[in-house]
Protein backbone atom coordinates (compact mmCIF):
# COMPACT_ATOMS: atom_id res chain seq x y z
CA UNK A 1 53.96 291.66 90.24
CA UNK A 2 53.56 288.84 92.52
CA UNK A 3 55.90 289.65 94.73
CA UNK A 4 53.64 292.58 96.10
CA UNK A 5 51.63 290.57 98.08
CA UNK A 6 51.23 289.71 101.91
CA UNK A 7 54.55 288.05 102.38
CA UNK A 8 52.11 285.14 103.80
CA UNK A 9 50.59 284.44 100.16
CA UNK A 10 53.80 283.98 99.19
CA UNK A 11 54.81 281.29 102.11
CA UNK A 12 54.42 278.33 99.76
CA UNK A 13 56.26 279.63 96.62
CA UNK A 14 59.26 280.15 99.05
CA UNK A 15 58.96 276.83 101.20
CA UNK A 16 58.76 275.11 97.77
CA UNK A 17 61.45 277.43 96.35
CA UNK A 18 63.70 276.42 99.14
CA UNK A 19 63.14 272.57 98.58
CA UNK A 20 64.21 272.68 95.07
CA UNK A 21 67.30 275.05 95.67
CA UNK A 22 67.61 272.11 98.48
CA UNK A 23 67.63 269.43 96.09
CA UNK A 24 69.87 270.80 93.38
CA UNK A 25 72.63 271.49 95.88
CA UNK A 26 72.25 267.91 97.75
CA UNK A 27 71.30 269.60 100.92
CA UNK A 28 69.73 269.16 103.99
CA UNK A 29 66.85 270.30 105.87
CA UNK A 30 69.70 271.73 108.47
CA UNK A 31 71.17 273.79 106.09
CA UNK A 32 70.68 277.59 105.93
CA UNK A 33 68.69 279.25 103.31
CA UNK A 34 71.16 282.15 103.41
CA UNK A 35 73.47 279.75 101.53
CA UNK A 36 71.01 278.07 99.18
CA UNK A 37 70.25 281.59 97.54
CA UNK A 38 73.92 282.84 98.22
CA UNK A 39 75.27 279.50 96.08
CA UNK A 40 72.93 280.49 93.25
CA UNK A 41 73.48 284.07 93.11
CA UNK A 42 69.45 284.46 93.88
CA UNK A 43 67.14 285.75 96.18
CA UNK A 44 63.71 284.32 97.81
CA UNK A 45 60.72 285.74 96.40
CA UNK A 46 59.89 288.74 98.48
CA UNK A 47 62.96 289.83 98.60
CA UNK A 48 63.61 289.59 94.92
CA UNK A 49 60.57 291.80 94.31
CA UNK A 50 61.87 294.47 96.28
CA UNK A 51 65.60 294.07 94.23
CA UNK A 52 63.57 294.90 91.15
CA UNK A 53 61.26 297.13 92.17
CA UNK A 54 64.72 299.38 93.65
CA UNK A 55 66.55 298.60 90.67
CA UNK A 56 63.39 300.16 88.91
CA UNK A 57 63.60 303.31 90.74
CA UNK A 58 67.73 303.81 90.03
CA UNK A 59 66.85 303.51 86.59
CA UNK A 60 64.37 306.14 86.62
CA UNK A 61 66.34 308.28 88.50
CA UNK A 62 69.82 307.80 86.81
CA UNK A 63 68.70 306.49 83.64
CA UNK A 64 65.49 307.41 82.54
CA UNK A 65 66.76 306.76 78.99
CA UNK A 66 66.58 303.23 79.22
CA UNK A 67 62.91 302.78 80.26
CA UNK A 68 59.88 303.29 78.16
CA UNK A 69 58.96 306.76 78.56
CA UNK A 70 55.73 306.61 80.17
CA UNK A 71 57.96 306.13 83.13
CA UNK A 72 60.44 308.75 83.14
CA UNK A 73 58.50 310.72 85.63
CA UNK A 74 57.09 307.93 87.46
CA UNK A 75 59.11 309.04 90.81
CA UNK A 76 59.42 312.45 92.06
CA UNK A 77 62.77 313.47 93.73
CA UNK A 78 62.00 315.80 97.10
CA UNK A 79 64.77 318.12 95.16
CA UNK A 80 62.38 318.70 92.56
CA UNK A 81 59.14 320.15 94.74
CA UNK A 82 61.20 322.31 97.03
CA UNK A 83 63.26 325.29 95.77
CA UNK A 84 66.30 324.22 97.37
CA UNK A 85 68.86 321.38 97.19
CA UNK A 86 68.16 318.34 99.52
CA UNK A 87 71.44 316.21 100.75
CA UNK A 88 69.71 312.84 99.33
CA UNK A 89 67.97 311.66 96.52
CA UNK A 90 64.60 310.68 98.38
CA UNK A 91 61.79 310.15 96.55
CA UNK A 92 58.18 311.73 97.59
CA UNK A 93 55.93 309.44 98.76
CA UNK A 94 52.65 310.04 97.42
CA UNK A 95 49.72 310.18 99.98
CA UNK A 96 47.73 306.89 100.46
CA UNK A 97 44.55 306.26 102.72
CA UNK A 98 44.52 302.57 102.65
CA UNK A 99 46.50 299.28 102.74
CA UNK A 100 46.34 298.70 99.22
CA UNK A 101 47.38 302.00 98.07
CA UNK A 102 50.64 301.11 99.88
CA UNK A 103 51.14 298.57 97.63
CA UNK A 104 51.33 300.46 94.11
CA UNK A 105 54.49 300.37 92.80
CA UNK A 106 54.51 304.28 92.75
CA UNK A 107 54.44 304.09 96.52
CA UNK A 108 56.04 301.06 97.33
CA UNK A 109 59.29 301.84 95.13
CA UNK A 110 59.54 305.77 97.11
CA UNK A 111 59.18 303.61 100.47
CA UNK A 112 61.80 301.11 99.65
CA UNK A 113 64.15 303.87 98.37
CA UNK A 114 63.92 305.92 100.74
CA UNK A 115 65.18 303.38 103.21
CA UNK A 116 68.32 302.69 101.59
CA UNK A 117 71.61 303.90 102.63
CA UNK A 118 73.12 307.37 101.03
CA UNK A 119 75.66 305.24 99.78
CA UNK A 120 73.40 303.25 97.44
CA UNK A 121 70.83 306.40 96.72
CA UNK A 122 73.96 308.00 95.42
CA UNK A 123 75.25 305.21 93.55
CA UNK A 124 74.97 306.17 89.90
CA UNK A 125 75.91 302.77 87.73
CA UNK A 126 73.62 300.42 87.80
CA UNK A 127 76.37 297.62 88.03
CA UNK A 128 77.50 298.79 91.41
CA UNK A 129 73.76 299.75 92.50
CA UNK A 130 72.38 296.20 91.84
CA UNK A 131 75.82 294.45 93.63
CA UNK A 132 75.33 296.16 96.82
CA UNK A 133 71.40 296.36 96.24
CA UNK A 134 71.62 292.83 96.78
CA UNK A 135 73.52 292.83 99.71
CA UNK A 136 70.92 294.99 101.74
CA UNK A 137 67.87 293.56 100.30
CA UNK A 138 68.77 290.13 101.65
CA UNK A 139 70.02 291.30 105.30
């Protein structure tokens, strides 16, 4: 769970991620990272926490079969508290009174779902979840 730090702790992991994703692909400073982590299918670190932490959440919510079962009711869908069918699959965020308690994964996992598209909420394989996941998560 490293990746749910400040994004500034994690400054040299990246810089030194980038140099050796440099140096395996003959590089140069001028290039992009967009196409380092593009070339290796990849992501840089915060961003690939927040991958996994999402393709946590579609797991619990579309296959809670496949997880350990101490988390099948980890999330709570907003369909389930209210008598009456929402339009999305958003996740209730849990009330928190500090910075840290942003950062559980309870919280942080309803906050990062919630901000993706209908299109991915409502995407039920987790094949074509984790494709397009990817795509968002690194814009």
């Amino acid at each position: 769970m490293y990746g749910n730090t400040f994004p500034s702790y994690l400054d040299k992991l990246t810089i030194l991620n980038n140099k050796l994703l440099r140096i395996l692909q003959k590089k140069g400073r001028t290039c992009c990272n967009e196409r380092l982590y593009l070339q290796y299918n990849t992501l840089p670190p915060v961003q690939l926490f927040s991958y996994q932490v999402l393709n946590l959440v579609h797991k619990v919510v579309y296959c809670p079969h496949l997880l350990p079962s101490i988390f099948h009711n980890y999330f709570t869908l907003s369909s389930s508290i209210h008598g009456y069918e929402t339009r999305h699959n958003k996740l209730c965020l849990s009330h928190v009174n500090t910075r840290f308690g942003q950062r559980i994964l309870r919280y942080k996992g309803s906050q990062l779902w919630n901000h993706l598209p209908s299109n991915l909420i409502n995407s039920t394989t987790s094949q074509s979840f984790g494709k397009k996941t990817k795509i968002v998560v690194f814009l």
